[in-house]
C-alpha atoms as a PDB file:
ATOM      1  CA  UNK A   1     153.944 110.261  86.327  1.00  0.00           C
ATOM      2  CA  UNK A   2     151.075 107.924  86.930  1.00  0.00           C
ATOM      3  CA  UNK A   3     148.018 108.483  88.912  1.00  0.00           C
ATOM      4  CA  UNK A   4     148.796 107.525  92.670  1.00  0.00           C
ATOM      5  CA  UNK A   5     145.114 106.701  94.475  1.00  0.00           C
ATOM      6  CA  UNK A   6     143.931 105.380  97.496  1.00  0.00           C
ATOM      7  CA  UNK A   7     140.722 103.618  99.157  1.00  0.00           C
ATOM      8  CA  UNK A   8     141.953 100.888  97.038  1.00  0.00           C
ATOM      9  CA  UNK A   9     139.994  97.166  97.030  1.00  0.00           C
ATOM     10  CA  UNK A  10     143.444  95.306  97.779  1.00  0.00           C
ATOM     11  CA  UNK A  11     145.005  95.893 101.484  1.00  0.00           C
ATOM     12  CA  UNK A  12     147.866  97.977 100.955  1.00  0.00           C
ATOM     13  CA  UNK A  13     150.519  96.695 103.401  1.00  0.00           C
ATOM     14  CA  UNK A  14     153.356  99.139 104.222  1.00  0.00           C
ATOM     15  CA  UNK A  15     156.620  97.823 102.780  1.00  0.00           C
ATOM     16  CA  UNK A  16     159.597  97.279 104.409  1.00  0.00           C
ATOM     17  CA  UNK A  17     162.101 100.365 103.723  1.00  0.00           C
ATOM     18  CA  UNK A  18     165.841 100.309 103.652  1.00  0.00           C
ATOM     19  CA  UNK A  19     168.760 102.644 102.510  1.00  0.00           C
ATOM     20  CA  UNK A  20     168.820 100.495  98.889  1.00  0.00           C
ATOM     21  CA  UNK A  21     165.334 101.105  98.452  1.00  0.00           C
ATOM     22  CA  UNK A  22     163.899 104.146 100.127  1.00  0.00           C
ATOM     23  CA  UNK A  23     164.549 106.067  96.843  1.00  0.00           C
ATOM     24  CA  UNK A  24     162.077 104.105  95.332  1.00  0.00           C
ATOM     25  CA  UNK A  25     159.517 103.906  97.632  1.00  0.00           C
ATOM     26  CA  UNK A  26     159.827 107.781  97.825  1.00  0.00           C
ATOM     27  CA  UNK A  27     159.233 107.826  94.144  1.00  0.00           C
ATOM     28  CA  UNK A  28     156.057 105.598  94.110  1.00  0.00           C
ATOM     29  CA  UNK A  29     154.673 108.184  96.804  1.00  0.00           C
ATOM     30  CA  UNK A  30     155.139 110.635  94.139  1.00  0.00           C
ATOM     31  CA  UNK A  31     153.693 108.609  91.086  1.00  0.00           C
ATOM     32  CA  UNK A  32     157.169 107.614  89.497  1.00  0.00           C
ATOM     33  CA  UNK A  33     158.086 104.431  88.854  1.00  0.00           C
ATOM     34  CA  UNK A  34     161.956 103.932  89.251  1.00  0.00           C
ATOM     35  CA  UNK A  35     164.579 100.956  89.365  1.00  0.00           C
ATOM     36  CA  UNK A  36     168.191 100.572  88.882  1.00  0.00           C
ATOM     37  CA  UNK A  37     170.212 100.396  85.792  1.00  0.00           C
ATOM     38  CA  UNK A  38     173.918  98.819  85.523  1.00  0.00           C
ATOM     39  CA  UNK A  39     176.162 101.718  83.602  1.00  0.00           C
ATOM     40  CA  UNK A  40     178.518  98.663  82.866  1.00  0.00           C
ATOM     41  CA  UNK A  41     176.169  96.305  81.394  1.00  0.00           C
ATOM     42  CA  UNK A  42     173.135  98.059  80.780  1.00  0.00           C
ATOM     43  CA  UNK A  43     170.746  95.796  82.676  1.00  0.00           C
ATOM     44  CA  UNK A  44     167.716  97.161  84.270  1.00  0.00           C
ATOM     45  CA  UNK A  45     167.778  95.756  87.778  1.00  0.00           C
ATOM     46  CA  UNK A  46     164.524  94.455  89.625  1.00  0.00           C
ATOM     47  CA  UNK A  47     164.430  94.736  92.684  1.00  0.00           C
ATOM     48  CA  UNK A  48     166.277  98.031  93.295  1.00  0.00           C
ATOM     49  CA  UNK A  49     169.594  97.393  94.609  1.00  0.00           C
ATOM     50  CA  UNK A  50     172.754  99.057  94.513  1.00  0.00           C
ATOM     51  CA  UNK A  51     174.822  95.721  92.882  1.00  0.00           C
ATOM     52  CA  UNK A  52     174.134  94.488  89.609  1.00  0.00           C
ATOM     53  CA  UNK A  53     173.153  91.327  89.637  1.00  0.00           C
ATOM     54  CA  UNK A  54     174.174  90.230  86.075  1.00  0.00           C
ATOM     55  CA  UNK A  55     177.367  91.661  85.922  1.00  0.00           C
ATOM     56  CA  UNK A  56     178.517  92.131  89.642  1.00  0.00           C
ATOM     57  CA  UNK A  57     179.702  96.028  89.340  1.00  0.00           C
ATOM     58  CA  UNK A  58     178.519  98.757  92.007  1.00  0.00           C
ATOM     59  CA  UNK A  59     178.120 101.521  88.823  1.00  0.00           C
ATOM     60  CA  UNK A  60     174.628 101.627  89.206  1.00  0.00           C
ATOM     61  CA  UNK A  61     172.155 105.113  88.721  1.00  0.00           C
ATOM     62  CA  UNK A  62     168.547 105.328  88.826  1.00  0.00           C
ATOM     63  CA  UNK A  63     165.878 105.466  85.731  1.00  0.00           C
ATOM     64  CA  UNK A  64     162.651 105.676  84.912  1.00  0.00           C
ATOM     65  CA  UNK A  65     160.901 102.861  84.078  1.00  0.00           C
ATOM     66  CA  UNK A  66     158.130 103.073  81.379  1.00  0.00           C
ATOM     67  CA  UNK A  67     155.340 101.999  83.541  1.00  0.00           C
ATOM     68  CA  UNK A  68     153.902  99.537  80.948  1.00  0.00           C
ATOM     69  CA  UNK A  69     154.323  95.632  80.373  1.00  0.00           C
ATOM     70  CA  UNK A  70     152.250  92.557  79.792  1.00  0.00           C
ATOM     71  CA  UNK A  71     151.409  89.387  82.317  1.00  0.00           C
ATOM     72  CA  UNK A  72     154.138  87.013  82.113  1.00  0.00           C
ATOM     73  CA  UNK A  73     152.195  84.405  84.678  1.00  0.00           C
ATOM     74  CA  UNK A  74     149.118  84.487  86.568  1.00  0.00           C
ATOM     75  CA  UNK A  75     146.698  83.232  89.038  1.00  0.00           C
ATOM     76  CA  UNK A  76     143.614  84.116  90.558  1.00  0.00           C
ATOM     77  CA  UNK A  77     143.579  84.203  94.086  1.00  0.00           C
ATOM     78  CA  UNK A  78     140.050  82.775  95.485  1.00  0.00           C
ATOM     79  CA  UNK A  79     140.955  81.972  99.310  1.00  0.00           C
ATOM     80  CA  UNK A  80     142.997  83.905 101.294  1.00  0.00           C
ATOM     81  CA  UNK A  81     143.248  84.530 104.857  1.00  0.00           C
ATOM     82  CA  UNK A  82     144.157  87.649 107.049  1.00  0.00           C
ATOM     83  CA  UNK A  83     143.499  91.010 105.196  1.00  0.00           C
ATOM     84  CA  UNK A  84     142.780  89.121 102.342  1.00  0.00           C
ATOM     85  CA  UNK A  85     140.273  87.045 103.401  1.00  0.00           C
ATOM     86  CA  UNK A  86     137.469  89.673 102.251  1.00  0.00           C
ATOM     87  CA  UNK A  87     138.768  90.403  98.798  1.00  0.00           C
ATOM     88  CA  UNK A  88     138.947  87.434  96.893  1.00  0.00           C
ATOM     89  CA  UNK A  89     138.953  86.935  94.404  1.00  0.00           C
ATOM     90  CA  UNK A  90     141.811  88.612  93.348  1.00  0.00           C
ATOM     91  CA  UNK A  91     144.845  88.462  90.651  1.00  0.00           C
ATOM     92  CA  UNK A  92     148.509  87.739  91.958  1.00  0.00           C
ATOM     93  CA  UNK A  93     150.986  88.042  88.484  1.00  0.00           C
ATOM     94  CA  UNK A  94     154.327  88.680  87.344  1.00  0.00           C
ATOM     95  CA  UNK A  95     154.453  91.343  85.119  1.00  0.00           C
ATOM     96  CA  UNK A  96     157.464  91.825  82.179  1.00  0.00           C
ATOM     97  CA  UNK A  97     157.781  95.107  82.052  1.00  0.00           C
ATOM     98  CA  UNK A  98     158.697  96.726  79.093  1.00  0.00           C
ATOM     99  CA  UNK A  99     162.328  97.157  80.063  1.00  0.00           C
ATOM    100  CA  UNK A 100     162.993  93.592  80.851  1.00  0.00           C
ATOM    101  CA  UNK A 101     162.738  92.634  84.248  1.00  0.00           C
ATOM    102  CA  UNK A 102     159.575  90.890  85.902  1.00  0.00           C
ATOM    103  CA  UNK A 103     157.909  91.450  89.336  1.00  0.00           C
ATOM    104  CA  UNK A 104     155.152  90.282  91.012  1.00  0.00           C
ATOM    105  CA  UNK A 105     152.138  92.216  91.984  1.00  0.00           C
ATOM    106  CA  UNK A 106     148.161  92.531  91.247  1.00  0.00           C
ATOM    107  CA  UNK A 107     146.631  92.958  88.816  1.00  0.00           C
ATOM    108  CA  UNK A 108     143.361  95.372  89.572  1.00  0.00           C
ATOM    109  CA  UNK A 109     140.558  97.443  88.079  1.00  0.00           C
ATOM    110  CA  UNK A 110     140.086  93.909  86.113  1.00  0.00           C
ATOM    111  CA  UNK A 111     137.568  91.185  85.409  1.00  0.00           C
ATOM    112  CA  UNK A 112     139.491  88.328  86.901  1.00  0.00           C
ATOM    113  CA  UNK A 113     138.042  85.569  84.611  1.00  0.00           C
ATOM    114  CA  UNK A 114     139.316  87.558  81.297  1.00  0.00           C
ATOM    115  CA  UNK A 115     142.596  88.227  82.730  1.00  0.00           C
ATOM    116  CA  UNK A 116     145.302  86.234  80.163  1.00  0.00           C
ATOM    117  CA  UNK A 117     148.841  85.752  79.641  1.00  0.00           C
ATOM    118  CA  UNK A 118     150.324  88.045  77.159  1.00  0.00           C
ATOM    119  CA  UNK A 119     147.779  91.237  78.244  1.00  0.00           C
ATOM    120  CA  UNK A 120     149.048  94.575  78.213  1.00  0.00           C
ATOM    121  CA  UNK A 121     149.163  96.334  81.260  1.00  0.00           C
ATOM    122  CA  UNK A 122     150.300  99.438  82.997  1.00  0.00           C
ATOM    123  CA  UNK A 123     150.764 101.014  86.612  1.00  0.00           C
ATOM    124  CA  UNK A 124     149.304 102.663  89.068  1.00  0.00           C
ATOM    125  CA  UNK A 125     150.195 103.280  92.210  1.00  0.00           C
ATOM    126  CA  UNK A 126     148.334 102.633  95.267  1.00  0.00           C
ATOM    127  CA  UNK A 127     148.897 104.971  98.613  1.00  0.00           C
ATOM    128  CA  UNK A 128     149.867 103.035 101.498  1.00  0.00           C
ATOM    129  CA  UNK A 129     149.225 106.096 103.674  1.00  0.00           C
ATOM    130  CA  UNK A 130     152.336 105.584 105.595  1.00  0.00           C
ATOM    131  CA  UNK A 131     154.549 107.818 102.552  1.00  0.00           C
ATOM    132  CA  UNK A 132     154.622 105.118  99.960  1.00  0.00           C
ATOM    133  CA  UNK A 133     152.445 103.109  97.173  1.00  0.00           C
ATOM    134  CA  UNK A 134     152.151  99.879  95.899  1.00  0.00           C
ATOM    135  CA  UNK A 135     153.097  99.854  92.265  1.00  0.00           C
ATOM    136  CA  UNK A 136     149.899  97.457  90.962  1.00  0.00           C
ATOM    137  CA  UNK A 137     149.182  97.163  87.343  1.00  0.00           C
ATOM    138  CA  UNK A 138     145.569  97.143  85.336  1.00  0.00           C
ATOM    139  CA  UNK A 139     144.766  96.377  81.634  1.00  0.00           C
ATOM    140  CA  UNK A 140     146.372  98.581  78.923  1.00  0.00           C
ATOM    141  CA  UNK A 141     144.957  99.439  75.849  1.00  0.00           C
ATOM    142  CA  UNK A 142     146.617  96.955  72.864  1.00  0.00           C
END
């Protein structure tokens, strides 16, 4: 499990939650970072959905991801408007996790001018008080 906090410098806007991924968001509430995994191909599957999208089949379970990765791309974030007007500047990334599969998200609890491609990172969650968390990701030791 991985810490789960809250009063968090980032807005944390409630995600949209539907029947292929309420399992998940249930799990980041709880600290555990899930996705789907294709029992015909073996393909971990980002973003959790019930149909593999490499191989096409519906034989699909849930696993544990690792939590850890390193930043694939990057970019600091230095205007922004609505709730993100007053935190800039900030770091939007895709992440490789360790698994395979790449998503974006933010990279926090960082100095935004040492961030760097190829930096190991891991997750934490961040509440979103409304029953779910944000998985974000901060600098890993190498």
């Amino acid at each position: 499990m991985s810490e789960v906090r809250s009063n968090t410098a980032l807005p944390t806007p409630v995600p949209t939650i539907n029947p292929d991924s309420a399992e998940f968001w249930a799990a980041t509430a709880e600290g555990r970072f899930i996705t789907r995994r294709c029992t015909n191909c073996a393909q971990y599957i980002w973003y959790p959905r019930p149909i593999c999208p490499f191989c096409h089949s519906q034989e699909t379970t849930w696993e544990p991801l690792s939590g850890r990765g390193v930043i694939y791309s990057f970019s600091v974030v230095r205007k922004a408007g609505g709730d993100w007007k007053g935190v800039t500047p900030y770091v939007l990334a895709y992440v490789e996790l360790d698994e395979g599969p790449r998503m974006m998200t933010n990279i926090v609890d960082c100095d935004v001018e040492q961030v760097a491609i190829g930096d190991p990172v891991e997750v934490v969650f961040e509440d979103t008080g409304e029953g779910s968390a944000l998985p974000r990701f901060r600098p890993a030791p190498r």
